[in-house]
N, C-alpha and C. Protein backbone atom coordinates (compact mmCIF):
# COMPACT_ATOMS: atom_id res chain seq x y z
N UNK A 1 25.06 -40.18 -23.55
CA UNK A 1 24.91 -40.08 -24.99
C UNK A 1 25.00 -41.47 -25.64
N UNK A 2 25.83 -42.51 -24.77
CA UNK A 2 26.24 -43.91 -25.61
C UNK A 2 24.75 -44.47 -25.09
N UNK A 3 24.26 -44.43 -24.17
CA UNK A 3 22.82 -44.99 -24.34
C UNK A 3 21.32 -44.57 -25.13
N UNK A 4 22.02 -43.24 -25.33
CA UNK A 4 20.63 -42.84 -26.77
C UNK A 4 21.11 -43.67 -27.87
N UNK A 5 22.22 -43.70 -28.37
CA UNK A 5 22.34 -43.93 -29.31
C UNK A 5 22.62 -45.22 -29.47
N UNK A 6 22.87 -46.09 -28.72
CA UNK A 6 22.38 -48.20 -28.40
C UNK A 6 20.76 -48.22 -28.23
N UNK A 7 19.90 -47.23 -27.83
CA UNK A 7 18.27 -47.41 -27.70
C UNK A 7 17.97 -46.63 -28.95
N UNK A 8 18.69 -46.00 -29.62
CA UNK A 8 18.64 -45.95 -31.18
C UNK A 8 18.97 -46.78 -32.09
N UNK A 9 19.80 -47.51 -31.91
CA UNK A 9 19.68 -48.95 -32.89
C UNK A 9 18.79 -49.84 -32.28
N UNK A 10 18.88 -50.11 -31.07
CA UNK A 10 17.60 -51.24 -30.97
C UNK A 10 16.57 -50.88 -31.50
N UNK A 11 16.28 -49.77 -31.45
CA UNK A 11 14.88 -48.98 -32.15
C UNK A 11 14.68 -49.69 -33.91
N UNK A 12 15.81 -49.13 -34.24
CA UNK A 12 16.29 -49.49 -35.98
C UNK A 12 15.90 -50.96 -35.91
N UNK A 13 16.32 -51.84 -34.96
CA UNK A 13 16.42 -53.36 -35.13
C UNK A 13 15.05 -53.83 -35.07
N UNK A 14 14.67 -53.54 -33.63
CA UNK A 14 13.38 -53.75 -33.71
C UNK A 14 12.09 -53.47 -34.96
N UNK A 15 12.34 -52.39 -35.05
CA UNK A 15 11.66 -51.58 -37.04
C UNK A 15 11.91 -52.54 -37.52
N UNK A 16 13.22 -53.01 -37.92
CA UNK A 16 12.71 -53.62 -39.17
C UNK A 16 12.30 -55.28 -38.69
N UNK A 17 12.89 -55.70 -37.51
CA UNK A 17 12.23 -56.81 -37.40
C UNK A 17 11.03 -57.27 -37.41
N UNK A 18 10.40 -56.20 -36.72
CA UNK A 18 8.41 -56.42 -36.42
C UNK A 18 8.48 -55.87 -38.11
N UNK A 19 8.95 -55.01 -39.51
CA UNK A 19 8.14 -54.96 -39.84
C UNK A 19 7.85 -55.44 -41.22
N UNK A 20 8.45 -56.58 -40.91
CA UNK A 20 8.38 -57.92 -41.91
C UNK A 20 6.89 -58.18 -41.76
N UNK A 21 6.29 -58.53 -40.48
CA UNK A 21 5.51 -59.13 -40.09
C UNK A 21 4.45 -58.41 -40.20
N UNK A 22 4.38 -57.04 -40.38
CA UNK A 22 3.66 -56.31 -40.50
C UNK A 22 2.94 -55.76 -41.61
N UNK A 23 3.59 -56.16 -42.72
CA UNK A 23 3.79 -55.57 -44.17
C UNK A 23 3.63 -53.74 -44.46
N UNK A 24 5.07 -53.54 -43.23
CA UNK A 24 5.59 -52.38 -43.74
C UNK A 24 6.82 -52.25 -43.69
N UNK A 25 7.29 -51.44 -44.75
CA UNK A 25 8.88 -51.37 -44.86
C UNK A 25 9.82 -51.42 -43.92
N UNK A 26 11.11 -51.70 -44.38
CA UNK A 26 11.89 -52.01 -43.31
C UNK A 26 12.62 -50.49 -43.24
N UNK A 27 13.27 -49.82 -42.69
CA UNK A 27 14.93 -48.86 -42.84
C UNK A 27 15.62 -49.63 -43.57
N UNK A 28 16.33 -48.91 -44.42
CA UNK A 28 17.37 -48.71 -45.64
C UNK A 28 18.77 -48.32 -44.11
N UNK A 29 20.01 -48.76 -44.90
CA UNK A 29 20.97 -48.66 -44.29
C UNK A 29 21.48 -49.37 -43.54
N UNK A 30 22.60 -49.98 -43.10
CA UNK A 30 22.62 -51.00 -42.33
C UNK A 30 22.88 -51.13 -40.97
N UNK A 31 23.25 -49.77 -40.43
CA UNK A 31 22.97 -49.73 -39.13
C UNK A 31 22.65 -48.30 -38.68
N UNK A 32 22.64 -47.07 -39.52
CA UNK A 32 21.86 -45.95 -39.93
C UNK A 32 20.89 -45.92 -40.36
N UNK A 33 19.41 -45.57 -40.16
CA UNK A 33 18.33 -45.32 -40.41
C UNK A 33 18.61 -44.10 -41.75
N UNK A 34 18.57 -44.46 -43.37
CA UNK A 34 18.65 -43.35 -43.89
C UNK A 34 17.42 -43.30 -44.92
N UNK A 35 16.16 -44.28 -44.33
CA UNK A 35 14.91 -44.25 -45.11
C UNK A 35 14.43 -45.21 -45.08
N UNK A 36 13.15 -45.77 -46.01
CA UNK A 36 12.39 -46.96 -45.66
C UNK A 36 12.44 -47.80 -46.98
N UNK A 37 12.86 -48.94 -47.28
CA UNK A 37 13.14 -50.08 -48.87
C UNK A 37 11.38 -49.40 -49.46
N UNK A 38 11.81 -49.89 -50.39
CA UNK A 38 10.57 -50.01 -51.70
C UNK A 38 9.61 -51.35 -51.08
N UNK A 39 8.45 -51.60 -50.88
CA UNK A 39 8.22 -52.81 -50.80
C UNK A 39 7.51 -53.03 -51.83
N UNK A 40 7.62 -54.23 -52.09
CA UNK A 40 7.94 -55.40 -53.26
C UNK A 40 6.80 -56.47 -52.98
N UNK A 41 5.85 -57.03 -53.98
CA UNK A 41 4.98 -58.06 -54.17
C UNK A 41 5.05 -59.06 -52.97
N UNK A 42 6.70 -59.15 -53.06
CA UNK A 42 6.97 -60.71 -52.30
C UNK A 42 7.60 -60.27 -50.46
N UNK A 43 7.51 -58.94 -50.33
CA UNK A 43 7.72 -58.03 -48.97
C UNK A 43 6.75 -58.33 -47.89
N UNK A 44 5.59 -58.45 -48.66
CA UNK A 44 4.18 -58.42 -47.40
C UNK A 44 4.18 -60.19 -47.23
N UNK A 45 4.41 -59.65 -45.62
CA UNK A 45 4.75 -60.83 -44.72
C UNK A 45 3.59 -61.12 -43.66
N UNK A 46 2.42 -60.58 -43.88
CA UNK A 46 1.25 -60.52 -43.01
C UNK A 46 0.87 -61.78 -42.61
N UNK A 47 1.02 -62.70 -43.29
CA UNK A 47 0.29 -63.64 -43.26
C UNK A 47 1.05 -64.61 -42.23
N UNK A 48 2.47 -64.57 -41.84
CA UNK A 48 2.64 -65.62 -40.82
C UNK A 48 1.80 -65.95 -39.57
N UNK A 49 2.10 -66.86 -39.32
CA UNK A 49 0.72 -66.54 -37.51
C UNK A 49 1.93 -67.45 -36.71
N UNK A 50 1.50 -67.06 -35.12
CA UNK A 50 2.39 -67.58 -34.14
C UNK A 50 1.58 -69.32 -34.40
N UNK A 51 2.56 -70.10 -33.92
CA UNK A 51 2.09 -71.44 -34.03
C UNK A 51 1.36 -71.95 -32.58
N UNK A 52 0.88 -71.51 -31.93
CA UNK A 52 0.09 -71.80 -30.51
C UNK A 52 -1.23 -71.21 -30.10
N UNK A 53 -1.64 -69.83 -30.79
CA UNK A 53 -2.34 -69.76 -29.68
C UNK A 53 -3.40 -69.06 -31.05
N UNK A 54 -4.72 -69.80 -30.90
CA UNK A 54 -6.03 -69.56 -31.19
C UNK A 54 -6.25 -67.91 -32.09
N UNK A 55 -7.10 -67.54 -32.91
CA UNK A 55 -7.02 -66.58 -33.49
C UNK A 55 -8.75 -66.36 -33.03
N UNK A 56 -8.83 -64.64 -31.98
CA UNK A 56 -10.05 -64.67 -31.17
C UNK A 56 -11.01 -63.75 -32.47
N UNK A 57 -11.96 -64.48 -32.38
CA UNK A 57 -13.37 -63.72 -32.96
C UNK A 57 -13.00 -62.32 -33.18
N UNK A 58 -13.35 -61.64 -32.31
CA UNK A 58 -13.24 -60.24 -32.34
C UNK A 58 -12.02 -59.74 -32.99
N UNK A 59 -11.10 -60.43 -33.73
CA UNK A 59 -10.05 -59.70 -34.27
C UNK A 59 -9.96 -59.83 -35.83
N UNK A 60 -11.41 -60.25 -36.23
CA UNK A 60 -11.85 -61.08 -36.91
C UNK A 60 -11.48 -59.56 -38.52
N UNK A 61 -11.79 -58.61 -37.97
CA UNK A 61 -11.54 -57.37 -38.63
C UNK A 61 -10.17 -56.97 -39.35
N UNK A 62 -9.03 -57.60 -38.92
CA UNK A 62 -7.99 -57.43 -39.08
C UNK A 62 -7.47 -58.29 -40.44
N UNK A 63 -8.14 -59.36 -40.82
CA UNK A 63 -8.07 -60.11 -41.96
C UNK A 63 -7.79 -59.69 -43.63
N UNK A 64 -9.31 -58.54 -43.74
CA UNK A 64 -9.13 -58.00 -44.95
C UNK A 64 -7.87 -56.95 -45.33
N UNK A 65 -7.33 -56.44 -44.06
CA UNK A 65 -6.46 -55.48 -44.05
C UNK A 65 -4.99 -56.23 -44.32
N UNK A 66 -4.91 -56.73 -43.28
CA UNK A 66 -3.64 -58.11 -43.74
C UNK A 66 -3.46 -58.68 -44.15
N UNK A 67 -4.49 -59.66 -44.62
CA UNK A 67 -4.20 -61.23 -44.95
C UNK A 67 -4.84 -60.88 -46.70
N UNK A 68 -5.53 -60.12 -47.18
CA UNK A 68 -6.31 -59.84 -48.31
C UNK A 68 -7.65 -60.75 -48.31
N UNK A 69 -8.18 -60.61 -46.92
CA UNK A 69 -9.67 -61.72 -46.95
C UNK A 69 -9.27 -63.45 -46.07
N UNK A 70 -7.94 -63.47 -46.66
CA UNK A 70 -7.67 -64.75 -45.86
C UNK A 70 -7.98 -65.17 -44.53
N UNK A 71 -8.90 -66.55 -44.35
CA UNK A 71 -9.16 -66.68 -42.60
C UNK A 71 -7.45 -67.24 -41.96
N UNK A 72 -7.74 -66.38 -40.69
CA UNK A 72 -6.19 -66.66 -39.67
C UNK A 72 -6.69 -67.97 -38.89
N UNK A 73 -6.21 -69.14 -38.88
CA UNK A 73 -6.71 -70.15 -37.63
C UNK A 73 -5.65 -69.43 -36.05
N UNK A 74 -4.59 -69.34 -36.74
CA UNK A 74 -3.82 -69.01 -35.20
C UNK A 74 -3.74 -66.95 -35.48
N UNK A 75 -3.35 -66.25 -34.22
CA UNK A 75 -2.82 -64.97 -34.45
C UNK A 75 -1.88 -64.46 -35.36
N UNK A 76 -1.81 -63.24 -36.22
CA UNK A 76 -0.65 -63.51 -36.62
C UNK A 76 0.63 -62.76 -35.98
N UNK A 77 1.18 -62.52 -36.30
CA UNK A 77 3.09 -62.35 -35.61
C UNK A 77 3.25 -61.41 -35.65
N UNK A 78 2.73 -60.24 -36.07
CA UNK A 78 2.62 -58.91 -36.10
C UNK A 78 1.94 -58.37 -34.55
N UNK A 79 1.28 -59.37 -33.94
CA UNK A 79 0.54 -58.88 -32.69
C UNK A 79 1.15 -59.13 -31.86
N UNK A 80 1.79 -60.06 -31.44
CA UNK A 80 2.90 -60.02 -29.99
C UNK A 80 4.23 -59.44 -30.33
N UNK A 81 4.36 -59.58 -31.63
CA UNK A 81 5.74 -59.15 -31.75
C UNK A 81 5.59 -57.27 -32.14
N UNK A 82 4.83 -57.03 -31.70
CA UNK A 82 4.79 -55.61 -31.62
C UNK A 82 5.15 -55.13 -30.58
N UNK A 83 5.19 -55.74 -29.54
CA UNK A 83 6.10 -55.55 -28.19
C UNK A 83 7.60 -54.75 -28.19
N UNK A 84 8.19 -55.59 -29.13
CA UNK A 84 9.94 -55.05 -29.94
C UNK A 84 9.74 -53.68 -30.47
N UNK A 85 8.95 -53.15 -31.22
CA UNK A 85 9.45 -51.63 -31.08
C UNK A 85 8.69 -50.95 -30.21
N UNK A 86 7.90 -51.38 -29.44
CA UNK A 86 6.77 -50.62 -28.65
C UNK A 86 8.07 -50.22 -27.47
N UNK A 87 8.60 -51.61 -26.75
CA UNK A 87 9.54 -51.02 -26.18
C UNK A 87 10.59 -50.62 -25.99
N UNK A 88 11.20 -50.81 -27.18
CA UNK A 88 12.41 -50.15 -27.53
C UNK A 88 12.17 -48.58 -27.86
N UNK A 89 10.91 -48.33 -28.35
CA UNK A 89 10.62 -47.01 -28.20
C UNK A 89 10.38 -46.14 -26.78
N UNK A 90 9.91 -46.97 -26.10
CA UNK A 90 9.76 -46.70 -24.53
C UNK A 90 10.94 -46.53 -24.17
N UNK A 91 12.22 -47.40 -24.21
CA UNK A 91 13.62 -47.22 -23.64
C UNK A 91 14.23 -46.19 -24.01
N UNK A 92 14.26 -45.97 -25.82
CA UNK A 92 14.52 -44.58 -26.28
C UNK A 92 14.38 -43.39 -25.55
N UNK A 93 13.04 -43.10 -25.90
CA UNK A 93 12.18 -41.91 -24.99
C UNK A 93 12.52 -41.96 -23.30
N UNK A 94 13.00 -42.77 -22.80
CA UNK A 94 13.30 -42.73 -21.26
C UNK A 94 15.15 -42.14 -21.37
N UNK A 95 15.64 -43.10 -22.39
CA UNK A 95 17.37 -42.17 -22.33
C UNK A 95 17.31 -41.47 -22.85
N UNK A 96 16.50 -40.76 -23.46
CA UNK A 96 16.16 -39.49 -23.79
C UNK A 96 16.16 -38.51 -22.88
N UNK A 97 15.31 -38.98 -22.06
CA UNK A 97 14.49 -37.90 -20.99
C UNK A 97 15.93 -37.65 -20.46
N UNK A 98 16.27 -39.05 -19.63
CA UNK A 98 17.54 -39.02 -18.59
C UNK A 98 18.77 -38.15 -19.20
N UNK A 99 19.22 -38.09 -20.37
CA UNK A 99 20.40 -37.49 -20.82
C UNK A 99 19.83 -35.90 -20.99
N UNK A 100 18.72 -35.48 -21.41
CA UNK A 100 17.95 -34.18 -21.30
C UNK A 100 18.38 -33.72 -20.16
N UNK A 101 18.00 -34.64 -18.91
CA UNK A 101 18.07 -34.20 -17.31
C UNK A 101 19.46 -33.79 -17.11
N UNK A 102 20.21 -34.34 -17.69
CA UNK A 102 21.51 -34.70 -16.85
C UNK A 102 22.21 -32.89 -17.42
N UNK A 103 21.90 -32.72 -18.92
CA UNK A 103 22.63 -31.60 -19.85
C UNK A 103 22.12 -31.03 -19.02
N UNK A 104 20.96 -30.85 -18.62
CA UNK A 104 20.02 -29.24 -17.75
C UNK A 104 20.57 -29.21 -16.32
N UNK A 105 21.38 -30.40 -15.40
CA UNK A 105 21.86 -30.67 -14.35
C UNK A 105 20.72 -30.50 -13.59
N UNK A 106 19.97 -31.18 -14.02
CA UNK A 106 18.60 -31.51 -12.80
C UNK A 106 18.92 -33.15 -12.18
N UNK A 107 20.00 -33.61 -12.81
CA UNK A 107 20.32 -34.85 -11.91
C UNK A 107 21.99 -34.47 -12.14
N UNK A 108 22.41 -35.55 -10.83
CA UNK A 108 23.88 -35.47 -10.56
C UNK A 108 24.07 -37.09 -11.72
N UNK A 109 23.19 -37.87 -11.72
CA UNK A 109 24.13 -39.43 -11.75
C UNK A 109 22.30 -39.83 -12.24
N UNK A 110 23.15 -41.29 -12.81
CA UNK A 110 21.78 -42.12 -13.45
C UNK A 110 21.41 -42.78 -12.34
N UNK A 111 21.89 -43.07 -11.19
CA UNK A 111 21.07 -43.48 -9.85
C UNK A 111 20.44 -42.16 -9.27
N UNK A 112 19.29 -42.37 -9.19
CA UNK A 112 18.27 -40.91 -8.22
C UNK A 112 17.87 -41.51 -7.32
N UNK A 113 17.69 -43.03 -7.21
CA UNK A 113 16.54 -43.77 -6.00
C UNK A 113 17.06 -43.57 -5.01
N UNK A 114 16.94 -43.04 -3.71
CA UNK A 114 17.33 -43.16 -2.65
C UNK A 114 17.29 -44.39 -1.99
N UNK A 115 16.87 -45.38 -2.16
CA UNK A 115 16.38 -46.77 -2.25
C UNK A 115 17.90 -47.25 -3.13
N UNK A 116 18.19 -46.77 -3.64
CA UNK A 116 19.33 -47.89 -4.26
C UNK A 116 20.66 -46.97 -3.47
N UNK A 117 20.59 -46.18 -3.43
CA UNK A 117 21.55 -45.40 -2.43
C UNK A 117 22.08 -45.96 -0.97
N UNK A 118 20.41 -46.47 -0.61
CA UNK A 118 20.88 -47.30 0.81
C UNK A 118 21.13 -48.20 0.68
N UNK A 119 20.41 -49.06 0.08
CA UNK A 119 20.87 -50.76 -0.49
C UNK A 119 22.33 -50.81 -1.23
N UNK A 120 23.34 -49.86 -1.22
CA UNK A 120 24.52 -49.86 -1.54
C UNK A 120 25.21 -49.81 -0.38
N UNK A 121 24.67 -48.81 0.40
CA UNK A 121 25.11 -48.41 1.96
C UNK A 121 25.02 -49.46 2.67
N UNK A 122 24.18 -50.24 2.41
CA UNK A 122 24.12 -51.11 3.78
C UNK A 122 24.68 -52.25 3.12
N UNK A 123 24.82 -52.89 1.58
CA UNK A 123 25.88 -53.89 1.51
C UNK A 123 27.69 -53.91 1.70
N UNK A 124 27.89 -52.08 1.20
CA UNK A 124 28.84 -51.55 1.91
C UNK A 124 29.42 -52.14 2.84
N UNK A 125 28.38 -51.87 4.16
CA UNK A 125 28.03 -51.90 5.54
C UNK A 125 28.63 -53.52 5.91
N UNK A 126 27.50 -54.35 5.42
CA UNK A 126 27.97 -55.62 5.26
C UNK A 126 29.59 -56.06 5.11
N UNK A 127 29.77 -55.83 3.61
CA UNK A 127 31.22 -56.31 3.15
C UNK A 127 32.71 -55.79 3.77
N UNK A 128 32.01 -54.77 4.83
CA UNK A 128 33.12 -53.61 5.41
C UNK A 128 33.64 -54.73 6.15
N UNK A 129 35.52 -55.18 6.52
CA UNK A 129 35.87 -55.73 7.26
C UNK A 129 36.10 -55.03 8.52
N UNK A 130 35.92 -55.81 9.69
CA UNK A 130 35.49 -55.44 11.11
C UNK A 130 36.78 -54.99 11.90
């Protein structure tokens, strides 16, 4: 249960971090999710770009939506940094699953690999004095 709810704030953190960059609201609350701020004239943050790497042709579409027409020379920060809730949502949804499993007792323990079972066994094995 303490890991849904730590891949539930990273979730929260991540939100509102990417979504500066995104120009969409952040969560209200400060470490409870209890809604999304008002955004505000001076909120839309679209326009930063990462400082390195080239802004490709084909994304050329994304301008009028973000920037209001503005040309991007570099990407902007909304595109790699979409990574942060993509997988913090992924981690969520996985201690999700796992704590689901565990209430239904379709698993004994958060180790299942039989692979990490032996690789315990045999350092065991190792550290055992003779």
């Amino acid at each position: 249960m303490v890991c849904v709810v730590y891949a539930g704030l990273l979730m929260k953190g991540a939100w509102d971090y990417w979504a500066n960059f995104a120009n969409l609201p952040q969560t209200t609350g400060r470490w409870f999710p209890t809604g999304f701020e008002e955004m505000k004239r001076t909120s839309y943050r679209g326009w930063y770009e990462v400082i390195d790497i080239a802004f490709p042709e084909w994304l050329r579409w994304i301008q009028p939506i973000m920037n209001d027409g503005d040309d991007y020379e570099k990407i902007p920060r909304f595109i790699p940094y979409a990574i942060l809730p993509i997988g913090m949502a992924l981690l969520l949804f996985r201690f999700v699953q796992v704590f689901v499993r565990l209430l239904r007792g379709q698993e004994a323990s958060l180790i299942v690999s039989h692979e990490v079972e032996e690789a315990v066994a045999e350092i065991k094995h190792l550290n055992a004095k003779d």
